[in-house]
N, C-alpha and C. Protein backbone atom coordinates (compact mmCIF):
# COMPACT_ATOMS: atom_id res chain seq x y z
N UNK A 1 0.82 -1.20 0.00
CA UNK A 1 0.00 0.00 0.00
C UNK A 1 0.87 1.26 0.00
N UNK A 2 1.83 1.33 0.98
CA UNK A 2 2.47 2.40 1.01
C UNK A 2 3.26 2.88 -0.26
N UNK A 3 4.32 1.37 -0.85
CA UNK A 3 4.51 1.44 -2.82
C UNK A 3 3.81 2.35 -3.32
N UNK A 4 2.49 1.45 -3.11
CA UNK A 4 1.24 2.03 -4.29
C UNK A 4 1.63 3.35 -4.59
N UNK A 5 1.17 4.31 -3.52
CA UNK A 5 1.00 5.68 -2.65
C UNK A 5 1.82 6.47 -3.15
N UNK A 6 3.56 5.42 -3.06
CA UNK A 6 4.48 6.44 -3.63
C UNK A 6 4.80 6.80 -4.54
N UNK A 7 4.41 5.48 -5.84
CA UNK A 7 4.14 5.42 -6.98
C UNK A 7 3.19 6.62 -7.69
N UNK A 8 2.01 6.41 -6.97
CA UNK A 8 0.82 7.60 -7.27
C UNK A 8 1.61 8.98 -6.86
N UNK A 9 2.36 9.16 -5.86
CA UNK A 9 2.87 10.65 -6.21
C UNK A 9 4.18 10.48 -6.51
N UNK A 10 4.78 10.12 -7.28
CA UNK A 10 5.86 10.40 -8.40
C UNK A 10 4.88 10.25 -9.93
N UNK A 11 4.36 9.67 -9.89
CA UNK A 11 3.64 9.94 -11.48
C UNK A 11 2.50 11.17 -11.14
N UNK A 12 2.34 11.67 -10.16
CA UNK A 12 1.53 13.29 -9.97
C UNK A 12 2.81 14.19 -10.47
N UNK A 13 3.75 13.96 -9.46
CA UNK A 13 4.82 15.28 -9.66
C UNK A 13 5.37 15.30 -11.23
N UNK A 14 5.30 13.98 -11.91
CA UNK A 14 5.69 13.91 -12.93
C UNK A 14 4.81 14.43 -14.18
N UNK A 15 3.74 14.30 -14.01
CA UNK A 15 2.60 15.29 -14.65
C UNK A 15 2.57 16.62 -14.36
N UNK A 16 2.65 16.87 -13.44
CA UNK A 16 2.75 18.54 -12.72
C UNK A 16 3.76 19.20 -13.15
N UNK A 17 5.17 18.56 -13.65
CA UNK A 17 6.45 19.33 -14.23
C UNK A 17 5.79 19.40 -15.50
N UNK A 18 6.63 21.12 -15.91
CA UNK A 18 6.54 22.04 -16.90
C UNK A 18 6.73 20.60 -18.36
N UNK A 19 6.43 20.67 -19.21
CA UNK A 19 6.66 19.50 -20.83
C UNK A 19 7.72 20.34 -21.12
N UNK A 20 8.41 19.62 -22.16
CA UNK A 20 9.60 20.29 -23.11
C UNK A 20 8.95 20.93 -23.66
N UNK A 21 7.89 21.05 -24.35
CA UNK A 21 7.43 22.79 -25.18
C UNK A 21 7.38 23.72 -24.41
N UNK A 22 7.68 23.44 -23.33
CA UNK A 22 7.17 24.95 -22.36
C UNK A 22 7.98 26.04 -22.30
N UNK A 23 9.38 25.38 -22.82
CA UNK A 23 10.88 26.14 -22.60
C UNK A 23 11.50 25.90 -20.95
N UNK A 24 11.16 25.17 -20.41
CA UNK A 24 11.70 25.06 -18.76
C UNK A 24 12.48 23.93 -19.05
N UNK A 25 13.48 23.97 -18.30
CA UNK A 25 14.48 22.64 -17.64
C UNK A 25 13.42 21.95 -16.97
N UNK A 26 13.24 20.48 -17.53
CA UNK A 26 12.78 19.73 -16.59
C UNK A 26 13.77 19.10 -15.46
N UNK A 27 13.07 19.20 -14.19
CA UNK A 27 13.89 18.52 -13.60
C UNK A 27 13.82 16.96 -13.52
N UNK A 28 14.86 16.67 -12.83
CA UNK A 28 14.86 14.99 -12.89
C UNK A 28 14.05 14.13 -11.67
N UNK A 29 13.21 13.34 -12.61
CA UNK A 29 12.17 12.64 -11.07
C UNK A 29 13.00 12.09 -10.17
N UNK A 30 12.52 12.82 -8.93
CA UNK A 30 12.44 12.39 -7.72
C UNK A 30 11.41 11.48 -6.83
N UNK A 31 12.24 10.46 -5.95
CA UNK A 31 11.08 9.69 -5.58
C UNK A 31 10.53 10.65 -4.97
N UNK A 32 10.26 10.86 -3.40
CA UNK A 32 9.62 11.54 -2.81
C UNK A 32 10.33 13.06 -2.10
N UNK A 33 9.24 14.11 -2.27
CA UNK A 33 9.79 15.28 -1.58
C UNK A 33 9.40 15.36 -0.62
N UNK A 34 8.81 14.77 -0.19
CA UNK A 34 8.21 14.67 1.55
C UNK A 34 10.10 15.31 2.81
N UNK A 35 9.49 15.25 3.79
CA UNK A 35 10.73 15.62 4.51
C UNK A 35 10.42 14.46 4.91
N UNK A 36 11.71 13.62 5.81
CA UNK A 36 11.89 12.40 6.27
C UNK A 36 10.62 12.03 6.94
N UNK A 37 10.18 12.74 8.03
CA UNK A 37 9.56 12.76 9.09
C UNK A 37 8.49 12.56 8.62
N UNK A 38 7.83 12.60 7.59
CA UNK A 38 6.23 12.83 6.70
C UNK A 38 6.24 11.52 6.33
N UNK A 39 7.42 11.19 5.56
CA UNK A 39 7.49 9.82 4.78
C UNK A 39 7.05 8.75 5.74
N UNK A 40 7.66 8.84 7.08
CA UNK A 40 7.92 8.15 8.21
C UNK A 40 6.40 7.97 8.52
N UNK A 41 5.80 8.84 9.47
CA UNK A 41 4.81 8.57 9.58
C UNK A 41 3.62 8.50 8.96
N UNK A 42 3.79 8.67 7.49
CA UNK A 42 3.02 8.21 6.34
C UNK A 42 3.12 6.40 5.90
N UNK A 43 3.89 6.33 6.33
CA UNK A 43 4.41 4.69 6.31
C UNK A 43 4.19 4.19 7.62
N UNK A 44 4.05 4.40 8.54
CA UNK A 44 3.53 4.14 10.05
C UNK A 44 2.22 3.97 10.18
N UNK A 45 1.41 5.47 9.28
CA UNK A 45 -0.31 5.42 9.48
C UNK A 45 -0.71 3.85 7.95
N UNK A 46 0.19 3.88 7.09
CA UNK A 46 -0.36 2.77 6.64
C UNK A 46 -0.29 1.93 6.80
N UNK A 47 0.81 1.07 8.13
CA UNK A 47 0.95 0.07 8.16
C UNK A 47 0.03 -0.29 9.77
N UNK A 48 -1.00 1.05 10.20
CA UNK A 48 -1.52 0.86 11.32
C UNK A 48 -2.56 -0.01 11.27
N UNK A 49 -2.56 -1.50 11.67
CA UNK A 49 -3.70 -1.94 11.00
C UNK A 49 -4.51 -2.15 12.17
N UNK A 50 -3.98 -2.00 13.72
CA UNK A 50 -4.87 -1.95 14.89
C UNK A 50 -5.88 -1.78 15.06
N UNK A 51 -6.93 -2.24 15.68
CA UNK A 51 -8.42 -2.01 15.33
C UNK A 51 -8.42 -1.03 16.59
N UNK A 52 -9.48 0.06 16.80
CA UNK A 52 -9.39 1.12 17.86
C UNK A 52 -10.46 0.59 18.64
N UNK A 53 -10.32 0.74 20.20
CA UNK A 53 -11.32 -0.28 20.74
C UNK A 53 -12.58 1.00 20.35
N UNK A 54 -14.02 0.43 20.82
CA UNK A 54 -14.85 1.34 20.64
C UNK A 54 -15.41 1.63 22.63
N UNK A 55 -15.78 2.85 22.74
CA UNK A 55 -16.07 2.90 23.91
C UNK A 55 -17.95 1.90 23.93
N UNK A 56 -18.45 0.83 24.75
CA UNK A 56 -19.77 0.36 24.45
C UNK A 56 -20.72 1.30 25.26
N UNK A 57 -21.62 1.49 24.56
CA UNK A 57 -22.46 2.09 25.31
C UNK A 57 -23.63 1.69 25.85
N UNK A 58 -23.44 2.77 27.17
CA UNK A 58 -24.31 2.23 28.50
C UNK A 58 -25.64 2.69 28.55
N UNK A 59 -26.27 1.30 28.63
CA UNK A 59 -27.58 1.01 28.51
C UNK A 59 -28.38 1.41 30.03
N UNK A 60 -29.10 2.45 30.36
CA UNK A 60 -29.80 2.01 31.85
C UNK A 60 -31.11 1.49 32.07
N UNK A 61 -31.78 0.79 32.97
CA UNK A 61 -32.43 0.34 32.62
C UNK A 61 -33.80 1.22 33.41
N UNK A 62 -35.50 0.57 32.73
CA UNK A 62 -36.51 1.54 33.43
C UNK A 62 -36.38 2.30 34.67
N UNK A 63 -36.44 0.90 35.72
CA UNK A 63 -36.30 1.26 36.92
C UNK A 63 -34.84 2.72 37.54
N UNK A 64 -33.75 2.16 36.54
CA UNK A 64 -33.11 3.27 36.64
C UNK A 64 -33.33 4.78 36.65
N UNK A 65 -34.05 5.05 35.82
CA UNK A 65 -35.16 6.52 35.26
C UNK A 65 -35.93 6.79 36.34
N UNK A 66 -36.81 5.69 36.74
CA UNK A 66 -37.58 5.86 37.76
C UNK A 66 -36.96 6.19 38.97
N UNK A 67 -36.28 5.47 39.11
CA UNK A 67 -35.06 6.29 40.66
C UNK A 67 -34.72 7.40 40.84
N UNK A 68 -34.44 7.90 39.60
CA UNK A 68 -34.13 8.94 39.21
C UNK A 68 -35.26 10.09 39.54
N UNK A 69 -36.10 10.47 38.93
CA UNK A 69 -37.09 11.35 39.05
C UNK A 69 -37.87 11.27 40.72
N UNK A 70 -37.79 10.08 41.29
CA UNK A 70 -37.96 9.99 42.79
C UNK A 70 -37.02 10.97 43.26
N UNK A 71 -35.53 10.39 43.13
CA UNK A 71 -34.44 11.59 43.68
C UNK A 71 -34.43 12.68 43.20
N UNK A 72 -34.73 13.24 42.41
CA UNK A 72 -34.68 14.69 41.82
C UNK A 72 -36.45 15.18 42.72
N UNK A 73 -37.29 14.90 42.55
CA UNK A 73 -38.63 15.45 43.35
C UNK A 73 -38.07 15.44 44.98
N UNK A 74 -37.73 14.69 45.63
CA UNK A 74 -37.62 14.28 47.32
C UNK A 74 -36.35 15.42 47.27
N UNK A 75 -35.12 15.85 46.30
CA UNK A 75 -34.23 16.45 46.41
C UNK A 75 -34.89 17.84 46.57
N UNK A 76 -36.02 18.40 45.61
CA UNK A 76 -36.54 19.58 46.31
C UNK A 76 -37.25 19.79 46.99
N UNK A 77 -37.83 18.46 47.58
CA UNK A 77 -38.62 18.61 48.67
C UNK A 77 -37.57 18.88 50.02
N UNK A 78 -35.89 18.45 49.89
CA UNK A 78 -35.38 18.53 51.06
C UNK A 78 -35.51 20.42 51.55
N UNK A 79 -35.84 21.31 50.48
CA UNK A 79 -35.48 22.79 50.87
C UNK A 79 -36.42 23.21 51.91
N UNK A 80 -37.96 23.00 51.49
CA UNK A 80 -39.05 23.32 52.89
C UNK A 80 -38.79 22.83 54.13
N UNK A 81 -38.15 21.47 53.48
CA UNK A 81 -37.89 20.33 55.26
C UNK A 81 -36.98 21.32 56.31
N UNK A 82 -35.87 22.23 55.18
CA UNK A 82 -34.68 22.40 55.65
C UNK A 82 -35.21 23.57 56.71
N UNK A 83 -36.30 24.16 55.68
CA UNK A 83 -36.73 25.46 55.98
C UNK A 83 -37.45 25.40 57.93
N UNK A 84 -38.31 24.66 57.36
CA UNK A 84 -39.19 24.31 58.52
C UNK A 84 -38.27 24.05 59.95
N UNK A 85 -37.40 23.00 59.83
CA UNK A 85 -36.15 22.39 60.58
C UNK A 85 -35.62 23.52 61.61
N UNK A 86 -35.17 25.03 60.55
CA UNK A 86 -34.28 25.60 60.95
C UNK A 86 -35.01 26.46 61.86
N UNK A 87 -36.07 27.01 61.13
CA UNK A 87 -37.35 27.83 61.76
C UNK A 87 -37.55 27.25 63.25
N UNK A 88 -38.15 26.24 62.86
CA UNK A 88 -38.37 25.60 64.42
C UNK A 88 -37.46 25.63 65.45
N UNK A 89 -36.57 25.11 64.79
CA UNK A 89 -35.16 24.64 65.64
C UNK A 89 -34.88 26.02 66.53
N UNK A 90 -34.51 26.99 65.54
CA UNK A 90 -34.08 28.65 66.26
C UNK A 90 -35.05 29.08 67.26
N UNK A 91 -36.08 29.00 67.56
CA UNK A 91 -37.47 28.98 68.37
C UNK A 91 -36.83 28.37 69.34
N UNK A 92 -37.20 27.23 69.39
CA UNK A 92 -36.90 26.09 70.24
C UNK A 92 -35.75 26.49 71.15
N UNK A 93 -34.41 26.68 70.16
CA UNK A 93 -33.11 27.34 71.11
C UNK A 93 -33.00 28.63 71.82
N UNK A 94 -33.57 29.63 71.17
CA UNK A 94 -33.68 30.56 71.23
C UNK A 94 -34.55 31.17 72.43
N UNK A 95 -36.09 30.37 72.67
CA UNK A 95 -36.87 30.97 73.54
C UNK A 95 -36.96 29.92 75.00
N UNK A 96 -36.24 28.51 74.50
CA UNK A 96 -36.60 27.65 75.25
C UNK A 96 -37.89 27.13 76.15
N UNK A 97 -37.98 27.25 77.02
CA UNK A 97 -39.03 26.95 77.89
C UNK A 97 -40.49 27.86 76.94
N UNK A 98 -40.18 29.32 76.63
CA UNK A 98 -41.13 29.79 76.71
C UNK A 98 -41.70 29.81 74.70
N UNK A 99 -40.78 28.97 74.30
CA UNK A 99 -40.78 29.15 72.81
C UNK A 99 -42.61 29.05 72.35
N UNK A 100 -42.93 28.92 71.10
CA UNK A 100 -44.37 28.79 71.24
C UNK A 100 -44.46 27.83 70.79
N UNK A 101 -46.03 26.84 70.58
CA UNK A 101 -46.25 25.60 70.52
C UNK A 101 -46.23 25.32 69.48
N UNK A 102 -46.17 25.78 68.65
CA UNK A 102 -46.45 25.33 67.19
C UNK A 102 -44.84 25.07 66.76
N UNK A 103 -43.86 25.75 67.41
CA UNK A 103 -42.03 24.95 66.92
C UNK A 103 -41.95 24.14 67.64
N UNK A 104 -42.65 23.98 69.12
CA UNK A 104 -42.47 22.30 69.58
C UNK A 104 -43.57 21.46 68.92
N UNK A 105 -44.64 21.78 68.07
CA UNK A 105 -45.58 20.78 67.29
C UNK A 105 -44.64 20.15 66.00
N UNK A 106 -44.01 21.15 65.70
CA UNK A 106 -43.76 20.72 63.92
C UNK A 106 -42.50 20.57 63.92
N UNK A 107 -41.07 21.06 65.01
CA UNK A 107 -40.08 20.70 64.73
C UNK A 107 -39.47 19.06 64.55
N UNK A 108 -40.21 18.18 65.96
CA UNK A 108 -39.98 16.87 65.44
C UNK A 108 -40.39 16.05 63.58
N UNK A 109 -42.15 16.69 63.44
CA UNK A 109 -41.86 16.17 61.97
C UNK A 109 -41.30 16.45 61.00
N UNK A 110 -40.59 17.87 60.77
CA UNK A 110 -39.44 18.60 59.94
C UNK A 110 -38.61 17.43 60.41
N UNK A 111 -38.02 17.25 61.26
CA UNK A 111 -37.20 16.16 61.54
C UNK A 111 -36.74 15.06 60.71
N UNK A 112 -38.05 14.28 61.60
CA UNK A 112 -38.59 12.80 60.88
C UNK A 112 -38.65 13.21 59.31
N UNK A 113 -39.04 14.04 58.63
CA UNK A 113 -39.29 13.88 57.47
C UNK A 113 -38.04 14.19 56.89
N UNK A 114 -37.08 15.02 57.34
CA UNK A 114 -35.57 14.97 56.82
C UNK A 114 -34.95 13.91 57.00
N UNK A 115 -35.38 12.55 57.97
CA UNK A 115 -34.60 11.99 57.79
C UNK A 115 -35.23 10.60 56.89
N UNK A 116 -36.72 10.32 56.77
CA UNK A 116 -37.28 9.48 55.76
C UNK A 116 -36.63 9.96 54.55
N UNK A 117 -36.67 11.55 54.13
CA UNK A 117 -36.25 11.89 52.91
C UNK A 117 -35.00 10.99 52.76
N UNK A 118 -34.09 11.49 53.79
CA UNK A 118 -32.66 11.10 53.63
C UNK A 118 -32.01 10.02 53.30
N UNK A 119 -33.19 9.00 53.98
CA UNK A 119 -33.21 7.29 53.16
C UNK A 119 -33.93 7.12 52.09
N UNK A 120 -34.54 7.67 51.91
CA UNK A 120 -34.69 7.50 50.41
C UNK A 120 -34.08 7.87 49.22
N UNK A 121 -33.05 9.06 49.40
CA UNK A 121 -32.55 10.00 48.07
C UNK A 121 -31.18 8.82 48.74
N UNK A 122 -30.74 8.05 49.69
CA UNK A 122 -29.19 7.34 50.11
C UNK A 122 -29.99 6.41 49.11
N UNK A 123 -31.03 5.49 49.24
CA UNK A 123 -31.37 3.91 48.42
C UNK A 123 -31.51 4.60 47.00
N UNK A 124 -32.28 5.73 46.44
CA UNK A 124 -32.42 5.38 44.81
C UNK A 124 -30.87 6.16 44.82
N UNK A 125 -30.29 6.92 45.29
CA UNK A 125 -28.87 7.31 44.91
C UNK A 125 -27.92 6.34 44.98
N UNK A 126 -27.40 5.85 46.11
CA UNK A 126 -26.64 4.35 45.75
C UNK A 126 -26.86 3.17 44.68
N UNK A 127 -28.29 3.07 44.51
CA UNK A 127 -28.93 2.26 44.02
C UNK A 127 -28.43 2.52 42.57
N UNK A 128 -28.63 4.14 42.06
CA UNK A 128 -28.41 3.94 40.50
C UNK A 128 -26.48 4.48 40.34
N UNK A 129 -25.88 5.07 41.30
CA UNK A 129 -24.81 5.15 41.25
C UNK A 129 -24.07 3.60 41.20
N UNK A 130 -24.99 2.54 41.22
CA UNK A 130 -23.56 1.49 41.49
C UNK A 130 -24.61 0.88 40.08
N UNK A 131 -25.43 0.99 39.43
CA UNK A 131 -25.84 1.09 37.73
C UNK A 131 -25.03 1.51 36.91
N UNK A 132 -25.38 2.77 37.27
CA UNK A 132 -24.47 3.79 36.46
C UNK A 132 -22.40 3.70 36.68
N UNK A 133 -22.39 2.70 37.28
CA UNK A 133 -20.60 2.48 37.73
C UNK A 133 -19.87 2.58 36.71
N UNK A 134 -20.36 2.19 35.31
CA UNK A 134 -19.53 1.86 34.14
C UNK A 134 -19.40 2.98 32.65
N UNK A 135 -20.13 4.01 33.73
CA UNK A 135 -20.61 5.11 32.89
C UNK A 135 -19.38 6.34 32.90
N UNK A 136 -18.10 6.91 32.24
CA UNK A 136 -17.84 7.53 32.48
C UNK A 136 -17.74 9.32 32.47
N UNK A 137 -18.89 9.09 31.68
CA UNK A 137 -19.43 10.42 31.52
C UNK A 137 -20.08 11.06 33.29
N UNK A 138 -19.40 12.08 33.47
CA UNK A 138 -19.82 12.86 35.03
C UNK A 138 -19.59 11.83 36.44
N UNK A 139 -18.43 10.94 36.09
CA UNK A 139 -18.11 9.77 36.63
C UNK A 139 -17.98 10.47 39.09
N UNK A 140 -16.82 11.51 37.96
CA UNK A 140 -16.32 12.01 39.34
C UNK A 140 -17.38 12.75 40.05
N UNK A 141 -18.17 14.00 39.07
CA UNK A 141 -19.35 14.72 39.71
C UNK A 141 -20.39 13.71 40.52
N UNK A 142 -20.76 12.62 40.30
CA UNK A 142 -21.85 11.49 40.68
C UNK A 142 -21.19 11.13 42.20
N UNK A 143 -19.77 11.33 42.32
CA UNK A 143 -19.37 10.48 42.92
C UNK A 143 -19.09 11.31 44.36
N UNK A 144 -18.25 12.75 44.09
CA UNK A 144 -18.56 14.02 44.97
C UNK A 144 -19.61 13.97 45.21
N UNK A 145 -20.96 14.00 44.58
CA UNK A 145 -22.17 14.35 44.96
C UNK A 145 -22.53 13.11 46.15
N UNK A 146 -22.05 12.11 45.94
CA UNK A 146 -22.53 11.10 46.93
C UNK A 146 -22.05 11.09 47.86
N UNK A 147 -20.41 11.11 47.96
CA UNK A 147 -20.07 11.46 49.54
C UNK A 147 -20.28 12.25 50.21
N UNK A 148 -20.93 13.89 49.12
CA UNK A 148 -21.17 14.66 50.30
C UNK A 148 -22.37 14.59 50.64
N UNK A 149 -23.13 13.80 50.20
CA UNK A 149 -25.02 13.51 50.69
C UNK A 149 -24.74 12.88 51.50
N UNK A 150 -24.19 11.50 51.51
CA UNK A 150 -23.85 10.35 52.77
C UNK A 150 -23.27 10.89 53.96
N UNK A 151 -22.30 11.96 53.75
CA UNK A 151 -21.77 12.60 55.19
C UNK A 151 -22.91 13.70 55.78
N UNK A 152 -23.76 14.01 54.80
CA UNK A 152 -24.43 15.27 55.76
C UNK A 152 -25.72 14.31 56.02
N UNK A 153 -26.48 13.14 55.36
CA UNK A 153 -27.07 12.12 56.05
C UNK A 153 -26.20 11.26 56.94
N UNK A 154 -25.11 11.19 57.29
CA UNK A 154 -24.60 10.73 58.53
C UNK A 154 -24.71 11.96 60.30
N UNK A 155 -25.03 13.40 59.51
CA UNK A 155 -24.99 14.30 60.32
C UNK A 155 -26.20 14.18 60.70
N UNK A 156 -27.20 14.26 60.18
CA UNK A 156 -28.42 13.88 60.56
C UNK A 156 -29.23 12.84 61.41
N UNK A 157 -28.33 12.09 61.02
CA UNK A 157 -28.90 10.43 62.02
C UNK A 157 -28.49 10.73 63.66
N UNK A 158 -26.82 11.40 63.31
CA UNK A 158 -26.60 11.38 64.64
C UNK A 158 -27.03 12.69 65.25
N UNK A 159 -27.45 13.48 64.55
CA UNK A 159 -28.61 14.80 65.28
C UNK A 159 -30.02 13.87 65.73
N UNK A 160 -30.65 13.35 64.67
CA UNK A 160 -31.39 12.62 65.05
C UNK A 160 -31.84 11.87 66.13
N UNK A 161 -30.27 11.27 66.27
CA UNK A 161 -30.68 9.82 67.29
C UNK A 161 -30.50 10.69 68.90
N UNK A 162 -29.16 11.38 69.01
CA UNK A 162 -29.46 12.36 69.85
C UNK A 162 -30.28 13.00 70.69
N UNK A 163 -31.02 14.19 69.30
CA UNK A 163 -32.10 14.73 69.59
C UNK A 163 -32.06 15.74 71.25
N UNK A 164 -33.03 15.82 71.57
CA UNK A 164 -32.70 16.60 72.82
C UNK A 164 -31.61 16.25 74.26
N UNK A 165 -31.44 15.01 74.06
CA UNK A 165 -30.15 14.22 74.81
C UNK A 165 -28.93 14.89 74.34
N UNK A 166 -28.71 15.97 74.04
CA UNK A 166 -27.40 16.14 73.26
C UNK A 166 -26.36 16.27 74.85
N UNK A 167 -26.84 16.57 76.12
CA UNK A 167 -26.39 17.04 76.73
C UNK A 167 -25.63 15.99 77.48
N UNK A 168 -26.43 14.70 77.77
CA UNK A 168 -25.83 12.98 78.26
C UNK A 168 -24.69 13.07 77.35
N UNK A 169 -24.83 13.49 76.33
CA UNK A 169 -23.17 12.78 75.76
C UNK A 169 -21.82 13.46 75.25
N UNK A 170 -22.29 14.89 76.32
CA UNK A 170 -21.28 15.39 77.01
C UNK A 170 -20.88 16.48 75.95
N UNK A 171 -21.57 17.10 74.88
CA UNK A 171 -21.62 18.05 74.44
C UNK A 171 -22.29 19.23 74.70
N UNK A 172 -21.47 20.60 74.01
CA UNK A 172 -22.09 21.82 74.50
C UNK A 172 -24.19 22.10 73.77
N UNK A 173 -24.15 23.03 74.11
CA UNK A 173 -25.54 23.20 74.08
C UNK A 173 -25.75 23.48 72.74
N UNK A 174 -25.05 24.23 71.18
CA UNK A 174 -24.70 24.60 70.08
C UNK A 174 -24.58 23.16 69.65
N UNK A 175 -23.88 22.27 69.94
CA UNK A 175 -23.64 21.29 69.56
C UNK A 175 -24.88 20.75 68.33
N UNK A 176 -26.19 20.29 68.76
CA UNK A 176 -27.32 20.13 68.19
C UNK A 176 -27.26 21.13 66.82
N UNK A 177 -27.05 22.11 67.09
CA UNK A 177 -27.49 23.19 66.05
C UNK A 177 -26.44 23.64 64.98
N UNK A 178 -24.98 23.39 65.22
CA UNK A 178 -24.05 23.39 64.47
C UNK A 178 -23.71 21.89 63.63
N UNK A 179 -24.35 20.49 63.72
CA UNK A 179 -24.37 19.46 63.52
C UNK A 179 -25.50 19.40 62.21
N UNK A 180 -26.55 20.10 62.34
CA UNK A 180 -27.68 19.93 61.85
C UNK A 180 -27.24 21.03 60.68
N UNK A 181 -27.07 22.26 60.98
CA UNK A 181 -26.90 23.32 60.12
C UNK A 181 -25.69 22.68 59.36
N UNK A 182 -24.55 22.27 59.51
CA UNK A 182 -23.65 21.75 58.97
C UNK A 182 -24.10 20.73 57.56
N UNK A 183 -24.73 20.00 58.16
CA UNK A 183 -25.78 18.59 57.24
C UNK A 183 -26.38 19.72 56.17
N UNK A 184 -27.16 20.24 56.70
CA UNK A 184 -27.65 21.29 55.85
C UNK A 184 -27.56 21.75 54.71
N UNK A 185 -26.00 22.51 54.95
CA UNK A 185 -25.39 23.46 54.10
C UNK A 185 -24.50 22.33 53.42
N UNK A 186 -23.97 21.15 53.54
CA UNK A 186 -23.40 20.15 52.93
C UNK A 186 -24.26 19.82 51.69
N UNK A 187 -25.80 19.56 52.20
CA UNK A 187 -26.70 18.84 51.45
C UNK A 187 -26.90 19.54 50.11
N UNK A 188 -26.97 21.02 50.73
CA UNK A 188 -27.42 22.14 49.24
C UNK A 188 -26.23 22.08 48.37
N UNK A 189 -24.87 22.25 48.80
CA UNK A 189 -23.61 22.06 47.96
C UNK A 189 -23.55 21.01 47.50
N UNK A 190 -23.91 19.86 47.70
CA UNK A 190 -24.20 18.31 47.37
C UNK A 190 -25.10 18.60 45.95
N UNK A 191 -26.18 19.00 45.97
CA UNK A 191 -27.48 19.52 45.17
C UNK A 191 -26.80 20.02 44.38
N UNK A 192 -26.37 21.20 44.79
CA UNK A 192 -26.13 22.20 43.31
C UNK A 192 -24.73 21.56 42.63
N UNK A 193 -24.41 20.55 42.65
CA UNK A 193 -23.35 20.35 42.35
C UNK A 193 -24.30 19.55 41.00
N UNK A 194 -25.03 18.42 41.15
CA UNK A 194 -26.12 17.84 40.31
C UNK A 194 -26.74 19.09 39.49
N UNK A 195 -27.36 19.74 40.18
CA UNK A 195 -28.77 20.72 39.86
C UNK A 195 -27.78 21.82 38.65
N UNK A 196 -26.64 22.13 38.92
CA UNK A 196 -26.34 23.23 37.75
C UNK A 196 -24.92 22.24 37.27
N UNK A 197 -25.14 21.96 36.33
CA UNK A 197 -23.86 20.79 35.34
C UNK A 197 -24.05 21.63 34.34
C-alpha cells in the first residue's frame, strides 16, 4: 500500500512538471519530496492496521429513570424540610421553655421527614450510582455528589438519634445546632453540584 501511494505521487509530480514545449528545464524525477519525518509517519499510518477499541455504550435500565425522578422530586422537597427544621429549631433554642407551641408541634416532623427523605434519596442514589458504575461520563461529579449527601445524612442520624439528649453525651448546648446546620449546608452544595452541570 504504502509502494502504491508512492508510486501515485511520483507519477503526480511527474505530470505537474513544466513539458519540453514549455521552454523550462525539466527537472529529474524524484522519488519523494516529503521531509523524512512525513514519509515516516506516512508509512507508520499505513501500516496501522490496529483495530481502535470502541467505547460500548451504556444502557440504563426503566427502573433506573424511575429512581431517578424519585431523587430529583424528594431532592426539592429537602429545601421546605430544611426550611421548617431551621425555623423551628431557632425557636426552640432561642426561647426555650417559653418558645411557642407550634415549633415544639412541627419541629420533630421537619425532623422525621428529613430523615425518611434522607433514606430515600441514600437507596435510589446508591442504588443507581452502582448502575451507572460503568458510565464515564460525570463519573467524578456522581461520585462528589454522593459522599457529600452520605456525610451530611450521617450528620443527621446522629442529630437525630441524639435529639434533645445532646447534653448525656457530654456536648455543649450549640452542639445540636451546628451538627444539623452543617448537614444542611453540605446537602445544598451536594445539590447544586447535580442541579447546575
Amino acid at each position: 500500500m504504502a509502494i502504491t501511494l508512492g508510486l501515485l505521487l511520483q507519477l503526480t509530480v511527474a505530470l505537474a512538471a513544466p513539458g519540453p514545449d514549455s521552454g523550462a528545464v525539466r527537472a529529474p524525477l524524484r522519488t519523494l519530496d516529503f521531509p523524512r519525518w512525513e514519509a515516516t509517519r506516512l508509512t507508520a499510518l499505513m501500516n496501522d492496521t490496529t483495530r481502535r477499541r470502541k467505547i460500548p455504550a451504556i444502557e440504563y435500565s426503566d427502573g433506573y429513570h424511575d429512581r431517578l425522578k424519585v431523587h430529583k422530586i424528594l431532592s426539592f422537597a429537602m429545601i421546605p424540610l430544611f426550611v421548617g427544621s431551621a425555623v423551628t429549631g431557632f425557636q426552640l433554642r432561642n426561647k426555650r421553655d417559653a418558645a411557642p407551641q407550634w415549633a415544639r408541634d412541627l419541629h420533630g416532623p421537619f425532623a422525621g421527614g428529613t430523615a425518611v427523605l434522607f433514606g430515600m434519596n441514600s437507596l435510589t442514589g446508591i442504588w443507581n450510582l452502582w448502575e451507572g458504575r460503568k458510565d464515564p461520563a460525570g463519573r467524578t461529579r456522581r461520585l462528589i455528589h454522593s459522599a457529600m449527601f452520605l456525610a451530611a445524612g450521617a450528620g443527621f442520624v446522629y442529630v437525630t438519634a441524639v435529639g434533645d439528649n445532646i447534653h448525656t453525651v457530654g456536648k455543649p448546648n450549640h452542639w445540636h445546632r451546628d451538627i444539623a446546620l452543617g448537614s444542611m449546608t453540605l446537602s445544598l452544595v451536594s445539590w447544586s453540584i447535580m442541579l447546575f452541570r
